[in-house]
PDB file of N, CA and C in Angstrom:
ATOM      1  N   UNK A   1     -27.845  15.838  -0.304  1.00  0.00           N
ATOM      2  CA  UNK A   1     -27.257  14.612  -0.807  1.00  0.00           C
ATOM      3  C   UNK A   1     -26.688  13.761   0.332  1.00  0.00           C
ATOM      4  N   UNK A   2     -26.104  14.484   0.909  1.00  0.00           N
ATOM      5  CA  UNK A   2     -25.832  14.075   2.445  1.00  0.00           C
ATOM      6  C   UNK A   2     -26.734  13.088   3.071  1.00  0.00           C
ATOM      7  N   UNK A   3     -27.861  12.931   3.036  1.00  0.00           N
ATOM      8  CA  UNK A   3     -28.970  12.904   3.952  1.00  0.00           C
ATOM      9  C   UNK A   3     -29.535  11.254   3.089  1.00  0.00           C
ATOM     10  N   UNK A   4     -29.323  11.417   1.951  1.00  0.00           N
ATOM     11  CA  UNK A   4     -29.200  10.244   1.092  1.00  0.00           C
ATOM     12  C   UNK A   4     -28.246   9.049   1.291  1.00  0.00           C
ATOM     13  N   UNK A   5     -26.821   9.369   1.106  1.00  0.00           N
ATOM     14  CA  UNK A   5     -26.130   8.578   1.834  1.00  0.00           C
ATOM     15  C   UNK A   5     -26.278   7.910   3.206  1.00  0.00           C
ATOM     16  N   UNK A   6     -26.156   8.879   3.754  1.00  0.00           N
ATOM     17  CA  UNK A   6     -26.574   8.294   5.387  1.00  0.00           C
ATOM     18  C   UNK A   6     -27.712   7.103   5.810  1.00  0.00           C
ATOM     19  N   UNK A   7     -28.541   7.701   4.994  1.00  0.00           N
ATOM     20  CA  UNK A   7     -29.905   6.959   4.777  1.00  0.00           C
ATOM     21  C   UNK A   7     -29.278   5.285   4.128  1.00  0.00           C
ATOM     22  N   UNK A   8     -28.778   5.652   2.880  1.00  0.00           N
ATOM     23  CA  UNK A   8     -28.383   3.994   2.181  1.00  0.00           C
ATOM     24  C   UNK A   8     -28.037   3.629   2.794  1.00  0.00           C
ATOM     25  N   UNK A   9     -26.427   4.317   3.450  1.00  0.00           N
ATOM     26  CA  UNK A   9     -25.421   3.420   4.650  1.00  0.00           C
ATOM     27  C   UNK A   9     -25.918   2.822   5.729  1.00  0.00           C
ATOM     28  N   UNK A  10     -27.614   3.219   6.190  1.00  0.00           N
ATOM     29  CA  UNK A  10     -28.535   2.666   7.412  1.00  0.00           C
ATOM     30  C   UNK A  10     -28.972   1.249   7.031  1.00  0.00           C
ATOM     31  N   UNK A  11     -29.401   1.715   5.770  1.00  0.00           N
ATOM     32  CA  UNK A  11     -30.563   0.152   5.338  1.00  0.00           C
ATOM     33  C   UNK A  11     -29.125  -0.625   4.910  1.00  0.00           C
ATOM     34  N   UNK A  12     -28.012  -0.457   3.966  1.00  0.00           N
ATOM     35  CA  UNK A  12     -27.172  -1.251   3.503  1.00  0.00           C
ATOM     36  C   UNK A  12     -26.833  -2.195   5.348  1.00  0.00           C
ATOM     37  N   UNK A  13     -26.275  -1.340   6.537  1.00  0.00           N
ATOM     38  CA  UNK A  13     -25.767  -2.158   7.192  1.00  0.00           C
ATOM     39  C   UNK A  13     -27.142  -2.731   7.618  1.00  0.00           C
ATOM     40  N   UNK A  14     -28.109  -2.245   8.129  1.00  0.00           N
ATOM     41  CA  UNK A  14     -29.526  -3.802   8.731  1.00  0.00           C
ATOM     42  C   UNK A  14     -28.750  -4.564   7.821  1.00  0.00           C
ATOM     43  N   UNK A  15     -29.144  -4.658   6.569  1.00  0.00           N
ATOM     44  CA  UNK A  15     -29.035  -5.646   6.054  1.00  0.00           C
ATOM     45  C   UNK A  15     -27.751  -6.379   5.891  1.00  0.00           C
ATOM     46  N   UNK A  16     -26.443  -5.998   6.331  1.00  0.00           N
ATOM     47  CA  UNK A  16     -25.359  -6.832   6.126  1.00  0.00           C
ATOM     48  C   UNK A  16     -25.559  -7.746   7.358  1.00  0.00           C
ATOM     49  N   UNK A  17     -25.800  -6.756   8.383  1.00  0.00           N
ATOM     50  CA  UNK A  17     -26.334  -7.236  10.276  1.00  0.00           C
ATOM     51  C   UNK A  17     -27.244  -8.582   9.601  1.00  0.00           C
ATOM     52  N   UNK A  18     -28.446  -8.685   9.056  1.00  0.00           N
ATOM     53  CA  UNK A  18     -29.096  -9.875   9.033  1.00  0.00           C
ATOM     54  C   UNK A  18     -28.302 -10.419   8.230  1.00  0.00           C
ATOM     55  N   UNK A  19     -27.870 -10.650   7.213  1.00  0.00           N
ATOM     56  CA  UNK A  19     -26.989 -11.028   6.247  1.00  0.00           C
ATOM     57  C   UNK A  19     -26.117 -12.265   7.013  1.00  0.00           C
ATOM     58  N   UNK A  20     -25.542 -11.911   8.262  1.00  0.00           N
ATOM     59  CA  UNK A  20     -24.027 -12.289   8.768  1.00  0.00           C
ATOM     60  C   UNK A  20     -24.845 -13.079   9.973  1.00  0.00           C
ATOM     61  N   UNK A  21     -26.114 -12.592  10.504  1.00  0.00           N
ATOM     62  CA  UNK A  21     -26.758 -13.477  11.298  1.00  0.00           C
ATOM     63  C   UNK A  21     -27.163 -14.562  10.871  1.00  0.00           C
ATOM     64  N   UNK A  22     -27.485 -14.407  10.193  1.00  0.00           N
ATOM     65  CA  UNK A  22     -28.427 -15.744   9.296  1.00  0.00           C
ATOM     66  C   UNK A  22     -27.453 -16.915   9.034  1.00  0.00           C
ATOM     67  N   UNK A  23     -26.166 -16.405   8.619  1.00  0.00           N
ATOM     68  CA  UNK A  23     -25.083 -17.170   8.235  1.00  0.00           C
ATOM     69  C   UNK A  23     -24.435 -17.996   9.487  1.00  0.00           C
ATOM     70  N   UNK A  24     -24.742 -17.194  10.925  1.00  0.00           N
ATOM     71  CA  UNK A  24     -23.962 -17.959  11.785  1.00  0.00           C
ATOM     72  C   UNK A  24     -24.297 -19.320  12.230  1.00  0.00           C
ATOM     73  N   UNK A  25     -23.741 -20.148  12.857  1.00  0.00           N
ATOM     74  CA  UNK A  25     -23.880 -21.465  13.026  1.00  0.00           C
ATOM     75  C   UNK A  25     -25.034 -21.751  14.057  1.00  0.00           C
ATOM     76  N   UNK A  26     -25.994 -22.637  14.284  1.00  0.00           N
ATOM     77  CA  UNK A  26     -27.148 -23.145  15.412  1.00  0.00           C
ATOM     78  C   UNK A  26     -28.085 -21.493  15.152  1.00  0.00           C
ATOM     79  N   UNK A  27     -28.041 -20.666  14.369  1.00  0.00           N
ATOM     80  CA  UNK A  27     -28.981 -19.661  14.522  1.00  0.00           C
ATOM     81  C   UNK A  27     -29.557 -19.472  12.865  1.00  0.00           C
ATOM     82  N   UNK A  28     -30.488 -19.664  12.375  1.00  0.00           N
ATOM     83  CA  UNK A  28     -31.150 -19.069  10.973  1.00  0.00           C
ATOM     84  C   UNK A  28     -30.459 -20.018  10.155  1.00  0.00           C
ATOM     85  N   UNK A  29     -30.549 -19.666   8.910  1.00  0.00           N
ATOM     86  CA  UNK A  29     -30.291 -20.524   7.698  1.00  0.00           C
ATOM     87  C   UNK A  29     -29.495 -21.491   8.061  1.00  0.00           C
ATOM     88  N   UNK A  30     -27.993 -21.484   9.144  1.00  0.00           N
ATOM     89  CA  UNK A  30     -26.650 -22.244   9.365  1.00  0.00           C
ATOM     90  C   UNK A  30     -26.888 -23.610   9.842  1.00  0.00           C
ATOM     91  N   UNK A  31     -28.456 -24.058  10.927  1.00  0.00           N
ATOM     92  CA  UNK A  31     -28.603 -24.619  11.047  1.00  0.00           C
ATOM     93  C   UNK A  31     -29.685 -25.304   9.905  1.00  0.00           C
ATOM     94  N   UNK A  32     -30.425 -24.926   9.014  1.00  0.00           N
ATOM     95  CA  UNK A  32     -31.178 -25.726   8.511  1.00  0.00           C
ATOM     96  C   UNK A  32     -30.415 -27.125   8.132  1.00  0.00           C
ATOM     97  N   UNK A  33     -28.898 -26.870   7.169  1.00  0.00           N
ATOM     98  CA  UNK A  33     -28.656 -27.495   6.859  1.00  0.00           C
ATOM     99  C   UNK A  33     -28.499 -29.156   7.308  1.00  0.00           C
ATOM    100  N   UNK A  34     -28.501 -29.318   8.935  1.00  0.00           N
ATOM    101  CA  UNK A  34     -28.348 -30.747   9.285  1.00  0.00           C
ATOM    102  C   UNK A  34     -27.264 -30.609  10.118  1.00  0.00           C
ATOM    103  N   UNK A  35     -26.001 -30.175   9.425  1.00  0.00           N
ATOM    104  CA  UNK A  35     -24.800 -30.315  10.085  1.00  0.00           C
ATOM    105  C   UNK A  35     -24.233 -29.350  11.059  1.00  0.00           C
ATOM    106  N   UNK A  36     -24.454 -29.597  12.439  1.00  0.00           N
ATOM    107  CA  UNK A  36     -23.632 -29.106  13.426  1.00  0.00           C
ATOM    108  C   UNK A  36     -22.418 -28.896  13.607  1.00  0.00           C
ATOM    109  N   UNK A  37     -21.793 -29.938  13.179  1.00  0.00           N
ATOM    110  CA  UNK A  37     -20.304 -29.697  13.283  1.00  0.00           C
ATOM    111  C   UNK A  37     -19.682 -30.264  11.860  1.00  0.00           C
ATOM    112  N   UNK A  38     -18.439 -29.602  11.325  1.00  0.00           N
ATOM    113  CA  UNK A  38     -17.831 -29.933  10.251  1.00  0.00           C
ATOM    114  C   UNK A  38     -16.638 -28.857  10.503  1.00  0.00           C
ATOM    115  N   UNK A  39     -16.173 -29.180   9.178  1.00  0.00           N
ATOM    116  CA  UNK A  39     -14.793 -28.357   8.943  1.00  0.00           C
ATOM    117  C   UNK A  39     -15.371 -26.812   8.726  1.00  0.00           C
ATOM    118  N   UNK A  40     -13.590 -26.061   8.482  1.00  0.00           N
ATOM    119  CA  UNK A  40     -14.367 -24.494   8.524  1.00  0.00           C
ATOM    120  C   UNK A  40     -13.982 -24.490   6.735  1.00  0.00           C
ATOM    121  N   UNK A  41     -13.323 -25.285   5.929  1.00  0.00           N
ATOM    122  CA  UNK A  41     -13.363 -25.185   4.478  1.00  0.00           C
ATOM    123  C   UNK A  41     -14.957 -26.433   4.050  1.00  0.00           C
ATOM    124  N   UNK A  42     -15.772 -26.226   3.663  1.00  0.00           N
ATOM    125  CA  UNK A  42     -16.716 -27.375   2.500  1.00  0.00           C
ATOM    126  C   UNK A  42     -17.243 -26.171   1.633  1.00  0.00           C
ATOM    127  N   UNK A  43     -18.172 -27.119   1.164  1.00  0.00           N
ATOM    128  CA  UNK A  43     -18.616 -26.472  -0.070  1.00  0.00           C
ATOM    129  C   UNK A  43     -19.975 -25.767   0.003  1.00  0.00           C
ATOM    130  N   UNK A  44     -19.914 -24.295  -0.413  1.00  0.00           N
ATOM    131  CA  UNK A  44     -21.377 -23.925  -0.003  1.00  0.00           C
ATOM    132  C   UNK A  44     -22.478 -24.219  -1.503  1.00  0.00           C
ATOM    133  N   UNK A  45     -23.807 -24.392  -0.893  1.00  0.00           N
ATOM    134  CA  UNK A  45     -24.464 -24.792  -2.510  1.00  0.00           C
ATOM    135  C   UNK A  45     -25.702 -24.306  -1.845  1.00  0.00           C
ATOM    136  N   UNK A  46     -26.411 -24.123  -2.852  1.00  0.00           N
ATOM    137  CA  UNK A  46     -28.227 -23.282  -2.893  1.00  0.00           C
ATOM    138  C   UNK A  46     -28.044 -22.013  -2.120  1.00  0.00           C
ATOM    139  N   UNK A  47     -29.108 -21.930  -1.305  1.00  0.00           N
ATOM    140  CA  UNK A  47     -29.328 -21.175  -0.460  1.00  0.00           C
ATOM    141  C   UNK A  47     -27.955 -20.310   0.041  1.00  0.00           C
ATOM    142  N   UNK A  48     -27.702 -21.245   0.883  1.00  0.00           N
ATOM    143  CA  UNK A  48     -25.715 -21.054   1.801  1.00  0.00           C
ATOM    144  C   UNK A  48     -24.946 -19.887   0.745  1.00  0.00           C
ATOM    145  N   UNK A  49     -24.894 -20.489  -0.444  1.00  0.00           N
ATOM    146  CA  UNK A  49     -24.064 -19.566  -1.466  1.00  0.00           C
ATOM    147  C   UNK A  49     -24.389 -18.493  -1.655  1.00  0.00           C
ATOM    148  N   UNK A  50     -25.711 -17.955  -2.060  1.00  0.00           N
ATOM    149  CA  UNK A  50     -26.718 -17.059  -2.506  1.00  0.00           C
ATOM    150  C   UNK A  50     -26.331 -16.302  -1.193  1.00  0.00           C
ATOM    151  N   UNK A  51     -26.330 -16.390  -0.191  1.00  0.00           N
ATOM    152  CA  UNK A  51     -26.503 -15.584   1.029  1.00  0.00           C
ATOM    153  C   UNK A  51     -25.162 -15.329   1.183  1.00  0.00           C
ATOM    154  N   UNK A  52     -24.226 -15.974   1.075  1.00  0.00           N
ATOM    155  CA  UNK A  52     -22.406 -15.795   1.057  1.00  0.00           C
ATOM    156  C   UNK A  52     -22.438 -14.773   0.513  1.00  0.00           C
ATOM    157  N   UNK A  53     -23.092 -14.820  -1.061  1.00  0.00           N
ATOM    158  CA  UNK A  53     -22.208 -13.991  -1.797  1.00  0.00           C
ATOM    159  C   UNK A  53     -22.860 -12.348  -1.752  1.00  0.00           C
ATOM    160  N   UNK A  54     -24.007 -12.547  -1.283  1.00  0.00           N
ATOM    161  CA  UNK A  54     -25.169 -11.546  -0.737  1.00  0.00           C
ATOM    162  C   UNK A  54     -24.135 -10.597   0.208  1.00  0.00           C
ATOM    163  N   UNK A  55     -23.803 -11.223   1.277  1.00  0.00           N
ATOM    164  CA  UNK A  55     -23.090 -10.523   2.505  1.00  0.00           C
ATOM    165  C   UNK A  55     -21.821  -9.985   1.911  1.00  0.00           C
ATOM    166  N   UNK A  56     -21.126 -10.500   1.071  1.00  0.00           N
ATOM    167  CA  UNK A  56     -19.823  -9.782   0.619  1.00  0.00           C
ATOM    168  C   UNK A  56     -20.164  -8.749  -0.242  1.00  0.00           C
ATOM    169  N   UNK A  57     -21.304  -8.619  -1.151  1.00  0.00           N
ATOM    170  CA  UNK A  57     -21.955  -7.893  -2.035  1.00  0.00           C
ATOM    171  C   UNK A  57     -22.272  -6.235  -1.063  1.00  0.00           C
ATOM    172  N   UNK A  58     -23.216  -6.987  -0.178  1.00  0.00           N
ATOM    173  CA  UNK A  58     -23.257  -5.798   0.897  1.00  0.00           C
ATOM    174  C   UNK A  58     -22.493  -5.089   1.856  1.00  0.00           C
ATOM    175  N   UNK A  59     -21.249  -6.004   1.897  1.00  0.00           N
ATOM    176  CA  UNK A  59     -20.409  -5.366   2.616  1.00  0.00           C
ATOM    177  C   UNK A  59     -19.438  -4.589   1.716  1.00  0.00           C
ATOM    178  N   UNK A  60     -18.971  -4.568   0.292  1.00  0.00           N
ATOM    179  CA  UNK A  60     -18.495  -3.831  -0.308  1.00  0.00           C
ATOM    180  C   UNK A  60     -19.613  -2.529  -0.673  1.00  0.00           C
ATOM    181  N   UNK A  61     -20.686  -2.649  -0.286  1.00  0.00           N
ATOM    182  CA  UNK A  61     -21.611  -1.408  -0.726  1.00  0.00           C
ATOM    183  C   UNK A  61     -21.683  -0.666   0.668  1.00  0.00           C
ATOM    184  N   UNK A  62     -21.246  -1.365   1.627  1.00  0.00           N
ATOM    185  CA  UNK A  62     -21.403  -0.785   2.578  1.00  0.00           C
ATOM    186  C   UNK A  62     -19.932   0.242   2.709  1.00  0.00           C
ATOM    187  N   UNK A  63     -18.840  -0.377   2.586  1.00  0.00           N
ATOM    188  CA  UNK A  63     -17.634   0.618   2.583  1.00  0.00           C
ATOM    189  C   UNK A  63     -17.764   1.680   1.385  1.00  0.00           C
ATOM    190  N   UNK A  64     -18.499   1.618   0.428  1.00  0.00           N
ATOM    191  CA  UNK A  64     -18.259   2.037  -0.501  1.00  0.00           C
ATOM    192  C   UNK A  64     -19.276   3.729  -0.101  1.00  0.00           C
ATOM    193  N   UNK A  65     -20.129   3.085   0.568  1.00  0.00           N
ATOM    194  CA  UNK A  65     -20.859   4.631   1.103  1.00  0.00           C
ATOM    195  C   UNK A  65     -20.461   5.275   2.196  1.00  0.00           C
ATOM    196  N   UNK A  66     -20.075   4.046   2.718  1.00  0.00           N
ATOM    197  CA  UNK A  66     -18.837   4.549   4.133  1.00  0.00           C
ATOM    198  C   UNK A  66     -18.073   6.043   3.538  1.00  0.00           C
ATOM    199  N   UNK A  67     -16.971   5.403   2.201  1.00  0.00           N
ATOM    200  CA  UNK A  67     -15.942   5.901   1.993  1.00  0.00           C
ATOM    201  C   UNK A  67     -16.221   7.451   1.201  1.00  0.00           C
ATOM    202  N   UNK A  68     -18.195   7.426   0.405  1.00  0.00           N
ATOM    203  CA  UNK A  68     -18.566   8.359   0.101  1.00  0.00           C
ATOM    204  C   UNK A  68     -19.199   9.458   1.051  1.00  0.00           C
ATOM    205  N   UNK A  69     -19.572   9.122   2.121  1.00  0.00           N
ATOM    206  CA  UNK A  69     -20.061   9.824   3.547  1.00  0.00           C
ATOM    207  C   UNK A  69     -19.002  10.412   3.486  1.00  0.00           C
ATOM    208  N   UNK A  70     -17.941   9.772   3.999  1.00  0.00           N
ATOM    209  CA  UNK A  70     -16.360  11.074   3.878  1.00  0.00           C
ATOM    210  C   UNK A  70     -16.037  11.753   3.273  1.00  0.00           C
ATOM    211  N   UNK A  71     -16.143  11.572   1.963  1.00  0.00           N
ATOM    212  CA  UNK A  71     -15.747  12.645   0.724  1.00  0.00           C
ATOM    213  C   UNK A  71     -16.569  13.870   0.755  1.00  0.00           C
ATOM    214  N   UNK A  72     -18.054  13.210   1.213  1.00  0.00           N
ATOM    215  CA  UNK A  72     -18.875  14.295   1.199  1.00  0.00           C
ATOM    216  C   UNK A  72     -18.844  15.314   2.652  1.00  0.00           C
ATOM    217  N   UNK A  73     -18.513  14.705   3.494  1.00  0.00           N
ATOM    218  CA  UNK A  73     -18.420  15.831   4.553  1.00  0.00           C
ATOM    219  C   UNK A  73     -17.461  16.427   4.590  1.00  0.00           C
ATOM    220  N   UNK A  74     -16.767  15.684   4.147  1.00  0.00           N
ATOM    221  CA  UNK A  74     -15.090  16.818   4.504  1.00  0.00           C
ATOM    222  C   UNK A  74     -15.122  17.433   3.645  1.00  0.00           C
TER     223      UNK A  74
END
């Protein structure tokens, strides 16, 4: 079972890793939008959102196997 976890907790973080890349500014999705510079509060819509809420999604699945890796080894 062990060997399972470990395994999810691999693919869950790639994917938070692209997740948080994609999101950063002048690199992947951050630039399609047009805007280089703006505030750090606006409004996210389409795409932008979908991928926001993607990365927080994965990052709670990611602690969450984190926190089951531990239970299970100790």
């Amino acid at each position: 079972m062990a060997f399972y976890v470990n395994l999810i907790q691999i693919v869950v973080s790639i994917a938070l890793i692209a997740a948080i890349v994609l999101q950063s500014k002048g690199a992947g999705l951050g630039g399609i939008s047009g805007s280089s510079e703006g505030g750090v509060f606006r409004a996210r819509r389409g795409v932008e959102k979908l991928l926001f809420n993607f990365t927080i999604v994965l990052s709670v699945l990611f602690f969450a196997t984190a926190i089951v890796n531990v239970v299970i080894s100790g």
